[in-house]
N, C-alpha and C. Protein backbone atom coordinates (compact mmCIF):
# COMPACT_ATOMS: atom_id res chain seq x y z
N UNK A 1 110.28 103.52 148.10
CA UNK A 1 108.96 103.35 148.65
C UNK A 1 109.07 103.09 150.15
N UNK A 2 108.22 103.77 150.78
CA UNK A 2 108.30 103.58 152.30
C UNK A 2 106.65 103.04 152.57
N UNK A 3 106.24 102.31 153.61
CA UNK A 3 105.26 101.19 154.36
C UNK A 3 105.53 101.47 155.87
N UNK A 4 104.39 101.97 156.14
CA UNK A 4 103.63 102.40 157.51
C UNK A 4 103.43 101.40 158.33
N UNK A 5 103.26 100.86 159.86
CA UNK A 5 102.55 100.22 160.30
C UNK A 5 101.56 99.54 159.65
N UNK A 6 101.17 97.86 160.25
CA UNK A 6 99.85 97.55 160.17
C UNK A 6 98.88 98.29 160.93
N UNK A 7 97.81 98.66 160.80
CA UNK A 7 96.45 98.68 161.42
C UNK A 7 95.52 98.75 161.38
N UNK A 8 94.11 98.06 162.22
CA UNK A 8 93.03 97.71 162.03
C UNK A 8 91.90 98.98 161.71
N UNK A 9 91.05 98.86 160.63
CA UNK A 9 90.28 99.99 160.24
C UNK A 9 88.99 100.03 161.10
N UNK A 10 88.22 100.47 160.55
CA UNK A 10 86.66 100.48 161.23
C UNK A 10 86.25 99.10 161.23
N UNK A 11 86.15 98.80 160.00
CA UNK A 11 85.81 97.37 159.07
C UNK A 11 86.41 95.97 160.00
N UNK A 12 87.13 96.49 160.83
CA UNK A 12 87.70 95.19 161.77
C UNK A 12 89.42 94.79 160.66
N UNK A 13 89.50 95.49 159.78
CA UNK A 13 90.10 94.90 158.69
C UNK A 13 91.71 95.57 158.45
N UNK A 14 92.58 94.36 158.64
CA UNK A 14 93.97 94.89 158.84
C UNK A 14 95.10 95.73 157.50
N UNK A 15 95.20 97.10 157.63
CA UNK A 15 95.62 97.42 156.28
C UNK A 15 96.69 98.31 156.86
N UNK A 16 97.46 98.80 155.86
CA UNK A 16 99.08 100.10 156.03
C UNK A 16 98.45 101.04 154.86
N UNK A 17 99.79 102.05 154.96
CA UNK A 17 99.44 103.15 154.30
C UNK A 17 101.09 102.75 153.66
N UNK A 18 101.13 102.72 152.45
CA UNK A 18 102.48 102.48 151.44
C UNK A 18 102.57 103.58 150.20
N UNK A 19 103.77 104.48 150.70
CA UNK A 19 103.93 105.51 149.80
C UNK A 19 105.21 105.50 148.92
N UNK A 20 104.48 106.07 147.50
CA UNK A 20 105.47 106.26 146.31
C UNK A 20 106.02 107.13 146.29
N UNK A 21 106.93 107.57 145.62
CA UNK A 21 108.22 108.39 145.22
C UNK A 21 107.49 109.99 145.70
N UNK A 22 107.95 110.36 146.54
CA UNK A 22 107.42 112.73 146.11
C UNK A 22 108.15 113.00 145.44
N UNK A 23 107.85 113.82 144.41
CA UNK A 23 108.30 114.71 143.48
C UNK A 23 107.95 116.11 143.99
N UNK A 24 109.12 116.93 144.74
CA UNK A 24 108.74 118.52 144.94
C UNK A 24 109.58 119.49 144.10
N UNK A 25 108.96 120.45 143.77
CA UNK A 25 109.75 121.36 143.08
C UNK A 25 110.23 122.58 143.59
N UNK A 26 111.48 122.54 143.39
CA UNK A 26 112.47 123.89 144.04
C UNK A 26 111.60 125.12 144.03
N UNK A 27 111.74 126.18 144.97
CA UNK A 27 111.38 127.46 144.29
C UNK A 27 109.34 127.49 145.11
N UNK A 28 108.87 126.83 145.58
CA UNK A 28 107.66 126.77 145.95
C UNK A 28 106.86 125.52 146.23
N UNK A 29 106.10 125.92 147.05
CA UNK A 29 105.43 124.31 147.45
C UNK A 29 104.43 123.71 146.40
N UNK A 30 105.03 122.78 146.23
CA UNK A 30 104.14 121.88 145.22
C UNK A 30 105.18 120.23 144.90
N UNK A 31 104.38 119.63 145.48
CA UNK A 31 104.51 118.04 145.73
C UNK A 31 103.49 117.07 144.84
N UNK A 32 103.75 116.23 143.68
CA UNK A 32 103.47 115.13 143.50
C UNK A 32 103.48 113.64 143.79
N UNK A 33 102.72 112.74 144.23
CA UNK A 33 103.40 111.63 145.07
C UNK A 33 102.21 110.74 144.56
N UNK A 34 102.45 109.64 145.26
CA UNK A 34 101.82 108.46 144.72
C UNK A 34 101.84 108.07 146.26
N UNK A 35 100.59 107.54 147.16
CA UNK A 35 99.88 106.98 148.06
C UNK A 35 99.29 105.64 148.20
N UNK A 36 99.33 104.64 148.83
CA UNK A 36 98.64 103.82 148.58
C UNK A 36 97.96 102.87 150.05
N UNK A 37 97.00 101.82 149.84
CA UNK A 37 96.97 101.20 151.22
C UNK A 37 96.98 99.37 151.10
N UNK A 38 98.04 99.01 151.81
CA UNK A 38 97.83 97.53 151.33
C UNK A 38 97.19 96.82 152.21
N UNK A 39 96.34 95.84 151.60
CA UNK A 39 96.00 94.67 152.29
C UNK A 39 96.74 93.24 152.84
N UNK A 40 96.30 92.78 153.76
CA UNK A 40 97.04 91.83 154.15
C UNK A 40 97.18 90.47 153.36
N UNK A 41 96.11 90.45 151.96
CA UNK A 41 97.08 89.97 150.79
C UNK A 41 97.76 90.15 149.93
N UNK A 42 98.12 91.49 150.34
CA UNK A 42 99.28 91.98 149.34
C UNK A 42 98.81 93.03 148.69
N UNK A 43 97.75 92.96 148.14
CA UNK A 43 96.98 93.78 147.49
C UNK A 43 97.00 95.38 148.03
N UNK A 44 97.39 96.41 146.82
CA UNK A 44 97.37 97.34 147.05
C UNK A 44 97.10 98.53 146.30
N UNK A 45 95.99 99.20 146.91
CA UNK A 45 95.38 99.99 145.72
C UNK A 45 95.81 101.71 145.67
N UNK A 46 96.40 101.78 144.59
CA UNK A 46 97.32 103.05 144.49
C UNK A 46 96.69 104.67 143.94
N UNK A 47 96.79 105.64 144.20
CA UNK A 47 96.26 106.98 144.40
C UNK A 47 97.54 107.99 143.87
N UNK A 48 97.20 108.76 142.96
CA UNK A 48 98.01 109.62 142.26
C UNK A 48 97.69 111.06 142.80
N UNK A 49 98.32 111.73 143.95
CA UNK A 49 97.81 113.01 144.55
C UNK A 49 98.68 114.04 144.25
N UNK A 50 98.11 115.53 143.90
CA UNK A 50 99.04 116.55 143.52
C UNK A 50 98.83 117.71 144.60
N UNK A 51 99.61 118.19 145.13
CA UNK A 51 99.64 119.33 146.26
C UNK A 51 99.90 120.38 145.61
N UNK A 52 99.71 121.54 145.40
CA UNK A 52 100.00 122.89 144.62
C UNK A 52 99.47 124.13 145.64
N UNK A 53 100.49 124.59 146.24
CA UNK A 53 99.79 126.07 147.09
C UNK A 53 100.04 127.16 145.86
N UNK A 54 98.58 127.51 145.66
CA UNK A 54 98.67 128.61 144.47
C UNK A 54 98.34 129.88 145.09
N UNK A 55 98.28 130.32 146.11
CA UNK A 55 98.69 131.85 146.28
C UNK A 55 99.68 132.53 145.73
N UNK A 56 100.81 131.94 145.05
CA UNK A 56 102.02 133.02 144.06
C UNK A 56 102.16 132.29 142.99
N UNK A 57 101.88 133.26 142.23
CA UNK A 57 102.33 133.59 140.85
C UNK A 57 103.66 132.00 140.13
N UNK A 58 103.26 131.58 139.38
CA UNK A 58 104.61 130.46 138.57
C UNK A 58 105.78 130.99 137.61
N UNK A 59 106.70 130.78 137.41
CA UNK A 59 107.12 131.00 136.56
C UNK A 59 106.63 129.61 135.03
N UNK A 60 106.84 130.06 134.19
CA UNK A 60 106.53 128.84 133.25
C UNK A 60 107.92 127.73 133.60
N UNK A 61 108.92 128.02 133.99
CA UNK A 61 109.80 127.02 134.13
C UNK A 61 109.07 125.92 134.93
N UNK A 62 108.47 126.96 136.27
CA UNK A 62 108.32 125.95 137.45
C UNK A 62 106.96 125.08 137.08
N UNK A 63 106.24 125.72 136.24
CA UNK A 63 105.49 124.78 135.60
C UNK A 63 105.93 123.15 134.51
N UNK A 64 106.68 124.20 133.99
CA UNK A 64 107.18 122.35 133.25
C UNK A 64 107.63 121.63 133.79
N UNK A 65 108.24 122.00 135.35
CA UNK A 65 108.94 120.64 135.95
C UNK A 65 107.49 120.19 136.66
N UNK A 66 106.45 121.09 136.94
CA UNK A 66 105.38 120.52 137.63
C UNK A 66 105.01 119.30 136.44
N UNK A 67 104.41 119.64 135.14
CA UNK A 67 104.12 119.01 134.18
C UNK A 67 104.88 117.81 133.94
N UNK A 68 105.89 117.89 134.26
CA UNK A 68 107.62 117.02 134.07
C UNK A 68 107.26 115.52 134.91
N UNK A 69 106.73 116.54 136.82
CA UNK A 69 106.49 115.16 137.60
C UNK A 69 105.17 114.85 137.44
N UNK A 70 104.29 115.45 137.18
CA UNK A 70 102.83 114.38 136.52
C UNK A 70 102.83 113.24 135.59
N UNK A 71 103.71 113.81 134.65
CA UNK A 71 104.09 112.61 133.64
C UNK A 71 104.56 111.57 134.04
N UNK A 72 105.75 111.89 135.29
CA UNK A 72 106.55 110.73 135.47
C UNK A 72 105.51 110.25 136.69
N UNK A 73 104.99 110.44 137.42
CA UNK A 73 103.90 110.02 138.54
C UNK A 73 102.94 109.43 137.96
N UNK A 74 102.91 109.53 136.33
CA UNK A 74 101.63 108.54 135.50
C UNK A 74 101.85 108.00 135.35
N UNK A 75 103.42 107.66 134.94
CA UNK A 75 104.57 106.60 134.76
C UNK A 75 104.39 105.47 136.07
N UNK A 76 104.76 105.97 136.95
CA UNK A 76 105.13 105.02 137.97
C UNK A 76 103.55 104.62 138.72
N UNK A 77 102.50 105.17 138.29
CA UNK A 77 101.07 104.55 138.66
C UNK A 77 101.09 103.32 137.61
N UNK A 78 101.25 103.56 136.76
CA UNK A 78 100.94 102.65 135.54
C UNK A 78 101.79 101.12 135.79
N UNK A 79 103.18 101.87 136.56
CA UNK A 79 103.76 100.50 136.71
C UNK A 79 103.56 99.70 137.90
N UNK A 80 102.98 100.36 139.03
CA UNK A 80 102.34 99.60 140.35
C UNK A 80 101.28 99.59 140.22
N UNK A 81 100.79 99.90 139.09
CA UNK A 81 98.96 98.98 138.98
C UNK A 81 99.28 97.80 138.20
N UNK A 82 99.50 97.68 137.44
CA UNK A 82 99.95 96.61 136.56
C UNK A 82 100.46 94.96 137.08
């Protein structure tokens, strides 16, 4: 996990940008990751985002590893919400 700078929002209100694991898959662009922004009590509220450039064609392989890192990106939401 990597953590951004502090800095102040609109809100006057001091927060970072703290990111989870990317999952990219060989063979074409497509990135799963986990995003998040913490507060200066710790508190941090987490975002499950999927990137997929679908202009070409998949193979079904490259699909199951896509399918592969959703699962595990539900995995690791489940365990930093908790």
């Amino acid at each position: 996990m990597e953590v951004e700078h502090w800095e102040k929002d609109s809100a006057d209100t001091w927060t970072r940008f703290v990111h989870g694991q990317h999952r990219s898959i060989r063979g074409y662009d497509a990135t799963v990751y986990l995003d998040g922004v913490q507060t200066r009590d710790g508190a941090v509220s987490w975002s499950l985002y999927v990137h997929v450039e679908d202009r070409e064609p998949r193979t079904a392989d490259q699909v199951r590893v896509l399918a592969a890192h959703l699962a595990e990106a539900a995995d690791e939401l489940d365990r930093v919400t908790r």
